[in-house]
N, C-alpha and C. Protein backbone atom coordinates (compact mmCIF):
# COMPACT_ATOMS: atom_id res chain seq x y z
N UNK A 1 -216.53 -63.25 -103.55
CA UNK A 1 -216.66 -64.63 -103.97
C UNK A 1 -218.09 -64.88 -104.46
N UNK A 2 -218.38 -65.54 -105.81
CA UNK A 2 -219.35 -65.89 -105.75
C UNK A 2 -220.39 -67.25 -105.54
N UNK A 3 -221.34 -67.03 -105.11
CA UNK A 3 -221.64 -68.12 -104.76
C UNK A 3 -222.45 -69.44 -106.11
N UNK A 4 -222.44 -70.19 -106.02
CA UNK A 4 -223.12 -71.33 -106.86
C UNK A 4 -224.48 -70.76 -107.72
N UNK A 5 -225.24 -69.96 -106.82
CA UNK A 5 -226.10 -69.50 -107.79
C UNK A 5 -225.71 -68.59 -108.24
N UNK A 6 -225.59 -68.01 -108.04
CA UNK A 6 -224.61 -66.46 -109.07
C UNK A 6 -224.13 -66.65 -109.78
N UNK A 7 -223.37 -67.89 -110.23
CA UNK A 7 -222.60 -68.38 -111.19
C UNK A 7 -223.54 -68.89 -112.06
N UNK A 8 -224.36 -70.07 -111.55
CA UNK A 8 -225.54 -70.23 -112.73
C UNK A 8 -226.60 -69.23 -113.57
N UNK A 9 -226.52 -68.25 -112.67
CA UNK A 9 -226.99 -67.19 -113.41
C UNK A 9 -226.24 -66.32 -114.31
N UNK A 10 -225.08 -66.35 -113.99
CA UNK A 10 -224.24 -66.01 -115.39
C UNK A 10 -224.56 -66.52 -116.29
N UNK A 11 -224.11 -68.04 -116.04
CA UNK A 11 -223.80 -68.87 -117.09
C UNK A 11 -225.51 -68.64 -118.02
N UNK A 12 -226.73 -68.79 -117.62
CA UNK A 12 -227.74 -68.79 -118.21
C UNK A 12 -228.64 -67.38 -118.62
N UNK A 13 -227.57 -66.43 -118.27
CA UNK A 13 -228.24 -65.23 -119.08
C UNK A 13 -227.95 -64.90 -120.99
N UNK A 14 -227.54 -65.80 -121.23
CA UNK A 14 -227.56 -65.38 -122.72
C UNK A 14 -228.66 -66.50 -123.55
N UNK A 15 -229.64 -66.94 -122.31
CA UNK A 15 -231.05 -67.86 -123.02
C UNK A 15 -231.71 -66.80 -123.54
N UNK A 16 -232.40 -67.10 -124.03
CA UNK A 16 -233.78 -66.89 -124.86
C UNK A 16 -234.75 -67.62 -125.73
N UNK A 17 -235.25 -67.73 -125.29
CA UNK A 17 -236.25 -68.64 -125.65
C UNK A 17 -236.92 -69.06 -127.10
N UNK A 18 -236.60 -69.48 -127.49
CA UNK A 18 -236.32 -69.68 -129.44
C UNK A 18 -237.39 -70.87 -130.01
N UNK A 19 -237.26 -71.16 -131.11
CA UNK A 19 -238.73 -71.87 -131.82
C UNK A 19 -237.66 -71.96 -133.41
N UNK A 20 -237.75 -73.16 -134.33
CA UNK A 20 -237.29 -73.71 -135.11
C UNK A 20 -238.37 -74.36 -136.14
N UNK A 21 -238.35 -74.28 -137.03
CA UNK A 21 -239.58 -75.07 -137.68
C UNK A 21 -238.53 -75.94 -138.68
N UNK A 22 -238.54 -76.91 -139.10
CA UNK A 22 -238.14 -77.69 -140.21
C UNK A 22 -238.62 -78.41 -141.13
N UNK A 23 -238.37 -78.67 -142.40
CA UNK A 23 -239.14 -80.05 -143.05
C UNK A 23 -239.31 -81.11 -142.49
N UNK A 24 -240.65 -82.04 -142.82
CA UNK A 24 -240.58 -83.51 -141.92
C UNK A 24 -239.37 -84.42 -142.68
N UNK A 25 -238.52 -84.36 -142.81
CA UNK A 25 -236.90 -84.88 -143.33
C UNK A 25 -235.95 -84.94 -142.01
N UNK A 26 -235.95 -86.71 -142.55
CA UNK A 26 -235.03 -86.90 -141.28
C UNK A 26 -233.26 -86.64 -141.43
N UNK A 27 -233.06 -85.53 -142.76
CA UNK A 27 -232.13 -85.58 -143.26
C UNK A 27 -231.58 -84.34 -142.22
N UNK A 28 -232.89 -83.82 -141.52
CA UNK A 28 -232.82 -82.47 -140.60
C UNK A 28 -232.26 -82.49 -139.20
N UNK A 29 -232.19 -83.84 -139.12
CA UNK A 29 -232.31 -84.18 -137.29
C UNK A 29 -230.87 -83.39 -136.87
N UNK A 30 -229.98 -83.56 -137.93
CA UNK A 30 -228.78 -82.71 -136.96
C UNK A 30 -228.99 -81.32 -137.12
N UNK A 31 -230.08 -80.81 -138.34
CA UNK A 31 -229.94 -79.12 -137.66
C UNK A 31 -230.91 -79.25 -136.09
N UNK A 32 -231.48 -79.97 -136.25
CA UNK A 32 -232.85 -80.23 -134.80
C UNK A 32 -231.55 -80.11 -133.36
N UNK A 33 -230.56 -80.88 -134.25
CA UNK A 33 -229.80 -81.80 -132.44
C UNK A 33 -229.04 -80.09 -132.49
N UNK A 34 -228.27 -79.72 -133.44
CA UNK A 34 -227.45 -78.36 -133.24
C UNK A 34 -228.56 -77.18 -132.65
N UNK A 35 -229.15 -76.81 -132.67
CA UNK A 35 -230.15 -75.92 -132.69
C UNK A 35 -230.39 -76.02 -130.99
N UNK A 36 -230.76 -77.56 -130.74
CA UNK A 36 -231.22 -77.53 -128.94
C UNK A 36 -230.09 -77.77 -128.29
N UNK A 37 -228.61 -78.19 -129.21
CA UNK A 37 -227.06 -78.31 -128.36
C UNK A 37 -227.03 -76.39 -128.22
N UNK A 38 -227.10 -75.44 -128.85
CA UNK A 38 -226.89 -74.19 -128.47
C UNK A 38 -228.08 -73.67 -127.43
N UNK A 39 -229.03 -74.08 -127.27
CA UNK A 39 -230.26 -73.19 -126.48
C UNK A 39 -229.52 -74.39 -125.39
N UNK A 40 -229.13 -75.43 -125.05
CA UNK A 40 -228.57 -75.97 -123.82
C UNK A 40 -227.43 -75.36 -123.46
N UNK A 41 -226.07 -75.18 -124.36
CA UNK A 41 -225.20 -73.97 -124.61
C UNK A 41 -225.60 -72.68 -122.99
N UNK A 42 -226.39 -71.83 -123.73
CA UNK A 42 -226.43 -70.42 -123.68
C UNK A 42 -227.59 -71.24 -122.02
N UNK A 43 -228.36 -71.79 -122.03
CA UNK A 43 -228.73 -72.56 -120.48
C UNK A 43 -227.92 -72.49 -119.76
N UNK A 44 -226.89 -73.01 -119.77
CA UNK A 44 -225.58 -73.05 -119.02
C UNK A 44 -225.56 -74.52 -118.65
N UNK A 45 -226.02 -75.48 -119.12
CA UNK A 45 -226.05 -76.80 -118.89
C UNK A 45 -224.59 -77.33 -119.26
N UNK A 46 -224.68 -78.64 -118.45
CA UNK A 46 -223.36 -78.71 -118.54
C UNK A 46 -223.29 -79.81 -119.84
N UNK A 47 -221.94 -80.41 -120.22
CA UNK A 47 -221.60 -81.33 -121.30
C UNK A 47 -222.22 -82.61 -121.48
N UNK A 48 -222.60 -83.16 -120.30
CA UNK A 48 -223.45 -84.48 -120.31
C UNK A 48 -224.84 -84.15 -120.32
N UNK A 49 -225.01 -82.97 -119.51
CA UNK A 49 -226.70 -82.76 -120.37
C UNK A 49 -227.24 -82.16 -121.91
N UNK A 50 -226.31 -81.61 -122.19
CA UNK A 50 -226.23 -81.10 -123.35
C UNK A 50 -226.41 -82.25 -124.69
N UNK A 51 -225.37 -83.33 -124.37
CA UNK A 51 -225.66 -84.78 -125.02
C UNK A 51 -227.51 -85.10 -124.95
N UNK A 52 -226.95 -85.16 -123.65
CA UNK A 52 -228.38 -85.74 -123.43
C UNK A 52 -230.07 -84.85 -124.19
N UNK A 53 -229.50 -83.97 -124.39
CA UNK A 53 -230.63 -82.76 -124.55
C UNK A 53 -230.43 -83.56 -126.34
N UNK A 54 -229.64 -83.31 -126.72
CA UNK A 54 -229.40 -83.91 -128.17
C UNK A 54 -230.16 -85.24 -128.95
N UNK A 55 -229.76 -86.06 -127.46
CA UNK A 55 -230.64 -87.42 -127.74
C UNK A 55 -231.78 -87.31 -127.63
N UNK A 56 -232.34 -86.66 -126.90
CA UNK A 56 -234.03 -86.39 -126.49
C UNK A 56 -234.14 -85.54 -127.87
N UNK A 57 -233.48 -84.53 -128.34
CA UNK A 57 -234.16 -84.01 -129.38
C UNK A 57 -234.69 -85.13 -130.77
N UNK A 58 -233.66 -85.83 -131.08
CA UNK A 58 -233.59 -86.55 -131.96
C UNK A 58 -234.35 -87.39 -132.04
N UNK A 59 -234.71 -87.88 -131.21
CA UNK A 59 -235.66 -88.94 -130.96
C UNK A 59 -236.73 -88.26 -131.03
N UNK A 60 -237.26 -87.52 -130.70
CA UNK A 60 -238.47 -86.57 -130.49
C UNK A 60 -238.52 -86.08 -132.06
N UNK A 61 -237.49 -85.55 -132.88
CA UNK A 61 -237.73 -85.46 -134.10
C UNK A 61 -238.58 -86.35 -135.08
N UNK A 62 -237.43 -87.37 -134.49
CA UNK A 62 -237.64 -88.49 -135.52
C UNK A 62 -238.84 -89.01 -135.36
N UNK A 63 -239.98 -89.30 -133.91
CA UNK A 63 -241.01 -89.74 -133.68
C UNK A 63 -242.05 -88.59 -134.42
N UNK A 64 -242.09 -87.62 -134.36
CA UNK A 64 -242.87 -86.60 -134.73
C UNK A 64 -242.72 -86.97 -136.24
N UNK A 65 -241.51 -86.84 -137.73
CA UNK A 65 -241.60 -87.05 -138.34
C UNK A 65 -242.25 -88.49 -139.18
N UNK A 66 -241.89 -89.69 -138.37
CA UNK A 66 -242.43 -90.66 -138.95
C UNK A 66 -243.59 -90.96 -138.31
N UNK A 67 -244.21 -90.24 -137.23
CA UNK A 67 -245.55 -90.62 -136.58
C UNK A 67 -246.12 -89.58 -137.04
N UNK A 68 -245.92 -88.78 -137.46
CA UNK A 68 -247.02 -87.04 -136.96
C UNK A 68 -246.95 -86.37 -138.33
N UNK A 69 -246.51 -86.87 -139.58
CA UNK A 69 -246.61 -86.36 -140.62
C UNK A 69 -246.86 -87.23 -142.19
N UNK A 70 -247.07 -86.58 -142.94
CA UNK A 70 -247.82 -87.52 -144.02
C UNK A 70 -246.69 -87.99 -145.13
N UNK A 71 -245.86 -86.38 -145.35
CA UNK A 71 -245.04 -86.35 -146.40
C UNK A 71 -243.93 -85.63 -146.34
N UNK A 72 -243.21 -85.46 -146.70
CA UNK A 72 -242.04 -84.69 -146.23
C UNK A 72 -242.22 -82.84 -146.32
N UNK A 73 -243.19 -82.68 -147.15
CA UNK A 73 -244.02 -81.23 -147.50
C UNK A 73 -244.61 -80.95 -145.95
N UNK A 74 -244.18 -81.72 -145.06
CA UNK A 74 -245.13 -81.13 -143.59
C UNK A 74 -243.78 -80.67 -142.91
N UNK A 75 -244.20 -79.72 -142.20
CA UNK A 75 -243.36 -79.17 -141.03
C UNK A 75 -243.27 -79.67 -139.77
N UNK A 76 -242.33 -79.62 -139.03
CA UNK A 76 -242.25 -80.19 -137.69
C UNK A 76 -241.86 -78.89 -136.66
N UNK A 77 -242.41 -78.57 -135.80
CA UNK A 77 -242.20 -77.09 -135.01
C UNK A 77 -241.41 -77.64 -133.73
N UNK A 78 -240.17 -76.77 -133.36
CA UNK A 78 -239.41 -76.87 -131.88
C UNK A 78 -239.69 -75.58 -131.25
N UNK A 79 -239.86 -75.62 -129.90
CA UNK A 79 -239.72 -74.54 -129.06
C UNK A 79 -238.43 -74.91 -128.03
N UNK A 80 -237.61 -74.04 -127.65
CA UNK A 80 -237.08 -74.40 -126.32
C UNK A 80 -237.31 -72.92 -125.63
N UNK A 81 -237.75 -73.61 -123.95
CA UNK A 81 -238.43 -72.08 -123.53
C UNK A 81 -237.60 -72.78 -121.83
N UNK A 82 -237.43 -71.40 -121.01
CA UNK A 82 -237.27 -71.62 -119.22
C UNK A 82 -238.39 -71.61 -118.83
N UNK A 83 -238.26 -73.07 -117.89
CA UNK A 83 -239.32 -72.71 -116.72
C UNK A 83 -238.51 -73.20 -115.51
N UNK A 84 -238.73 -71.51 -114.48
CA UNK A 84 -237.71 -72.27 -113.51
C UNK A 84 -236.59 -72.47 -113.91
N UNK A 85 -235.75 -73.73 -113.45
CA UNK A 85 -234.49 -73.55 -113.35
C UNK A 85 -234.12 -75.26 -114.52
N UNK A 86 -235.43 -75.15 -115.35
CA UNK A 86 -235.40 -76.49 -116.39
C UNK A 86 -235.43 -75.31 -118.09
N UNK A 87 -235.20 -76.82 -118.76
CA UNK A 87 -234.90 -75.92 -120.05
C UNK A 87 -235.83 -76.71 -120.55
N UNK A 88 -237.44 -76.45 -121.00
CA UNK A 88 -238.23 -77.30 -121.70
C UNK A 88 -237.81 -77.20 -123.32
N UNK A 89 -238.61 -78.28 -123.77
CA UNK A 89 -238.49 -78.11 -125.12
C UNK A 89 -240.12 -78.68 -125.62
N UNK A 90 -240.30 -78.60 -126.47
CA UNK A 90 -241.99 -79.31 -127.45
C UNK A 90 -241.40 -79.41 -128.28
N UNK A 91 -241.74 -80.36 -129.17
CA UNK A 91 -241.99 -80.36 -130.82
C UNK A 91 -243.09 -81.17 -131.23
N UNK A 92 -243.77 -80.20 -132.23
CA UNK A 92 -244.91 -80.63 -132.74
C UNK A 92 -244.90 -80.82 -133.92
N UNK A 93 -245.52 -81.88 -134.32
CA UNK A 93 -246.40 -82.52 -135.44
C UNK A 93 -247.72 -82.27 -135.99
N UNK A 94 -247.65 -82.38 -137.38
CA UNK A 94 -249.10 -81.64 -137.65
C UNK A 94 -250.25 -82.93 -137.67
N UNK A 95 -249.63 -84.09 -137.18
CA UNK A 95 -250.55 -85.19 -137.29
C UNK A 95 -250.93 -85.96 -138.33
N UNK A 96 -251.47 -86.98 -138.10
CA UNK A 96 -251.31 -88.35 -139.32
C UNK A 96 -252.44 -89.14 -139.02
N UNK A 97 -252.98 -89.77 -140.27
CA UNK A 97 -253.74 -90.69 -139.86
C UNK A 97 -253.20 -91.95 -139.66
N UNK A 98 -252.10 -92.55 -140.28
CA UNK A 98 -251.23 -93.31 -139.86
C UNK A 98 -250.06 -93.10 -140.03
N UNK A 99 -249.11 -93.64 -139.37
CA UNK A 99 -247.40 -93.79 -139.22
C UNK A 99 -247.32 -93.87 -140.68
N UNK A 100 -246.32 -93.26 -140.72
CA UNK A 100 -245.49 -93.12 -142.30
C UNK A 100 -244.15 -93.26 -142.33
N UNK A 101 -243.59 -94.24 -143.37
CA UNK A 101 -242.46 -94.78 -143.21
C UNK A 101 -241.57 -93.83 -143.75
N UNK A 102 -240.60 -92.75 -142.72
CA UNK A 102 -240.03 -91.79 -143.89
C UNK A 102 -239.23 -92.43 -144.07
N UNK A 103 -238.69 -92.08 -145.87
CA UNK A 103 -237.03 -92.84 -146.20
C UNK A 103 -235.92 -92.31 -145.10
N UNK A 104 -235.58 -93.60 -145.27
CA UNK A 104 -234.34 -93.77 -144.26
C UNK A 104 -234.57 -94.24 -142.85
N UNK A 105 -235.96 -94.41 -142.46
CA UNK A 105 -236.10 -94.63 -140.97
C UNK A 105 -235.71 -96.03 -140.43
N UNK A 106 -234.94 -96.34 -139.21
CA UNK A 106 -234.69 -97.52 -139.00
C UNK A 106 -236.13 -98.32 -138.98
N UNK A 107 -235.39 -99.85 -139.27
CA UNK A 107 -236.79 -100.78 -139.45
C UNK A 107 -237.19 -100.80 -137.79
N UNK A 108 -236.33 -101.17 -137.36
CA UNK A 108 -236.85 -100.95 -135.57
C UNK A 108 -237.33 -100.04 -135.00
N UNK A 109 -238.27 -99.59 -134.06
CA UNK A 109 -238.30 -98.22 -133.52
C UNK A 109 -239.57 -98.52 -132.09
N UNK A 110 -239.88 -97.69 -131.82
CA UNK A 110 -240.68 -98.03 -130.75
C UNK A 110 -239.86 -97.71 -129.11
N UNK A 111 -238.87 -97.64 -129.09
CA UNK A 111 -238.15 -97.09 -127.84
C UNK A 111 -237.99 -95.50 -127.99
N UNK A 112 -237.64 -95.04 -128.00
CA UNK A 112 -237.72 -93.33 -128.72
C UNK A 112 -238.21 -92.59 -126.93
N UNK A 113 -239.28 -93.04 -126.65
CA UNK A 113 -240.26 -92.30 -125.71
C UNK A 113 -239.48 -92.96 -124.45
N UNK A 114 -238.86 -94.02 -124.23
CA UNK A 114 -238.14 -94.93 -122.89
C UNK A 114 -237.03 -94.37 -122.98
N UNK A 115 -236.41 -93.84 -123.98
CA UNK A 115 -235.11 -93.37 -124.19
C UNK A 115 -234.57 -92.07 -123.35
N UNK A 116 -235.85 -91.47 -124.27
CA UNK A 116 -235.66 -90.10 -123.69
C UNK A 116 -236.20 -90.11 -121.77
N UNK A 117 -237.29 -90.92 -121.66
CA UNK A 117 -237.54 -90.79 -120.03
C UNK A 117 -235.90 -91.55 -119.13
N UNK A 118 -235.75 -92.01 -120.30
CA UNK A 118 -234.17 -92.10 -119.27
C UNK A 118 -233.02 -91.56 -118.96
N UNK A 119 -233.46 -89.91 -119.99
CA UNK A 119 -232.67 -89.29 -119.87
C UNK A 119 -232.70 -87.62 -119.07
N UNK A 120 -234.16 -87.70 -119.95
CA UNK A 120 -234.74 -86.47 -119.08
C UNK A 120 -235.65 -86.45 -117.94
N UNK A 121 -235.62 -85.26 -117.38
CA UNK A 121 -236.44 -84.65 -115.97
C UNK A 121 -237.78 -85.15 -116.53
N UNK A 122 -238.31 -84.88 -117.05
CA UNK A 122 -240.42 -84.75 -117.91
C UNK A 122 -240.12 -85.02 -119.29
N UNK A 123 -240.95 -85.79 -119.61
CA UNK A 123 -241.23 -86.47 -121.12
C UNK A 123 -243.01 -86.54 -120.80
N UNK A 124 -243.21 -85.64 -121.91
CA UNK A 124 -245.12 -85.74 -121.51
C UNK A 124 -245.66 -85.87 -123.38
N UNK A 125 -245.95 -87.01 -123.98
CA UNK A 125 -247.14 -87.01 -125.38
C UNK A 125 -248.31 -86.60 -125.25
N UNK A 126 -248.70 -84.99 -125.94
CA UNK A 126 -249.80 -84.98 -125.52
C UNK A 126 -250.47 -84.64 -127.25
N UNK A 127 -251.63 -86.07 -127.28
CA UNK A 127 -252.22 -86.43 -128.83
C UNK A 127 -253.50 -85.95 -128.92
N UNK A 128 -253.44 -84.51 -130.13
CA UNK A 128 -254.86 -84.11 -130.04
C UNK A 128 -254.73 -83.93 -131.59
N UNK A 129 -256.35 -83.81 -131.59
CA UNK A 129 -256.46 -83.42 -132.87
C UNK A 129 -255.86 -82.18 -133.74
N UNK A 130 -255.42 -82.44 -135.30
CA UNK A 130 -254.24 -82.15 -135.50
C UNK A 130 -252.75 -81.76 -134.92
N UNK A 131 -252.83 -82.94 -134.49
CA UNK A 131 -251.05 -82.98 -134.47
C UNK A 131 -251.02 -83.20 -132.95
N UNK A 132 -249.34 -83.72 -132.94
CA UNK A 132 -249.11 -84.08 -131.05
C UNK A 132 -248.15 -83.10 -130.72
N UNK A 133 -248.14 -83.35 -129.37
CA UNK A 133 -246.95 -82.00 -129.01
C UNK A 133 -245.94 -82.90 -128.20
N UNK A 134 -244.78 -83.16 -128.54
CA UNK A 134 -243.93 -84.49 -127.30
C UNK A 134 -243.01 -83.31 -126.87
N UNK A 135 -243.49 -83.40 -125.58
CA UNK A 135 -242.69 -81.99 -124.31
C UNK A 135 -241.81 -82.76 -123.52
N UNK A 136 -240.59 -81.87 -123.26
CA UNK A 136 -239.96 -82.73 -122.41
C UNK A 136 -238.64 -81.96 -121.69
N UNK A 137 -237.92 -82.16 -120.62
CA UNK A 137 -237.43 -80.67 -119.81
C UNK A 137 -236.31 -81.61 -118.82
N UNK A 138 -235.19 -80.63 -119.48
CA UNK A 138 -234.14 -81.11 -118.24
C UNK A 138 -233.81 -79.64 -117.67
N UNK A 139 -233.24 -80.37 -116.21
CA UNK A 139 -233.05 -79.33 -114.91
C UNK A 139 -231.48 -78.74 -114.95
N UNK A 140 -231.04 -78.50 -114.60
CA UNK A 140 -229.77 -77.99 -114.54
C UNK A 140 -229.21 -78.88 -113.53
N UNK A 141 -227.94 -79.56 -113.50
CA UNK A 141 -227.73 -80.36 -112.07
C UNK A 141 -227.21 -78.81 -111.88
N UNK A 142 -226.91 -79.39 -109.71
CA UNK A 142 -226.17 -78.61 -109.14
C UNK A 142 -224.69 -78.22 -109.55
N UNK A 143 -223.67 -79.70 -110.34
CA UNK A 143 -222.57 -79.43 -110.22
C UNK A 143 -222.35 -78.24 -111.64
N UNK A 144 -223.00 -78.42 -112.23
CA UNK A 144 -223.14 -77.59 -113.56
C UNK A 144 -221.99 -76.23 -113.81
């Protein structure tokens, strides 16, 4: 019989730890959301975190693109890496001197960062010169 962890360790041996770069185009956000729905996938996370991993990506896209870039000619970088028994992710921006309205962005915005802390384990902005890095990491539940 196996036990609960043995099983999660099945389920999360086909991670590896991967990195994505894209245009700052928010036309990208669903290769962004597909890209961290499979590295949650092969995690072994279950269906509601997996959503959830989706929403945090997107939002995290979308802030990086209309905060952290000038023109759509800029790149936006993803990592998803293990630490422990969480599945982090970063994405970075190459930085801006001011917010830039990409086409298509809703006129509203400003929740993005509350969103995701309501969804994930760690949400950390960290703003340095050239460019920010918005990190952020869900755990595996137990029932998983």
């Amino acid at each position: 019989m196996n036990t609960a962890y043995e099983e999660q360790r099945k389920r999360s041996t086909g991670f590896q730890e991967r990195d994505l770069s894209i245009p700052a185009d928010l036309a990208m956000l669903s290769d962004a959301r597909e890209w961290a729905a499979g590295a949650a996938s092969d995690f072994g996370m279950a269906e509601q975190e997996t959503f959830e991993i989706k929403l945090a990506t997107s939002e995290a896209v979308t802030n990086a693109i209309v905060y952290g870039t000038q023109s759509h000619r800029d790149s936006i970088s993803l990592e998803a890496r293990r630490e422990g028994d969480a599945l982090v992710f970063e994405v970075r921006d190459p930085g801006g001197d001011e917010p830039r309205r990409a086409p298509h962005a809703p006129d509203e915005g400003g929740r993005g960062l509350e969103l995701m802390e309501m969804v994930m384990d760690e949400v950390e902005l960290i703003r340095r010169p050239g460019g920010s890095v918005l990190r952020f990491a869900k755990r595996r539940s137990q029932a998983a």
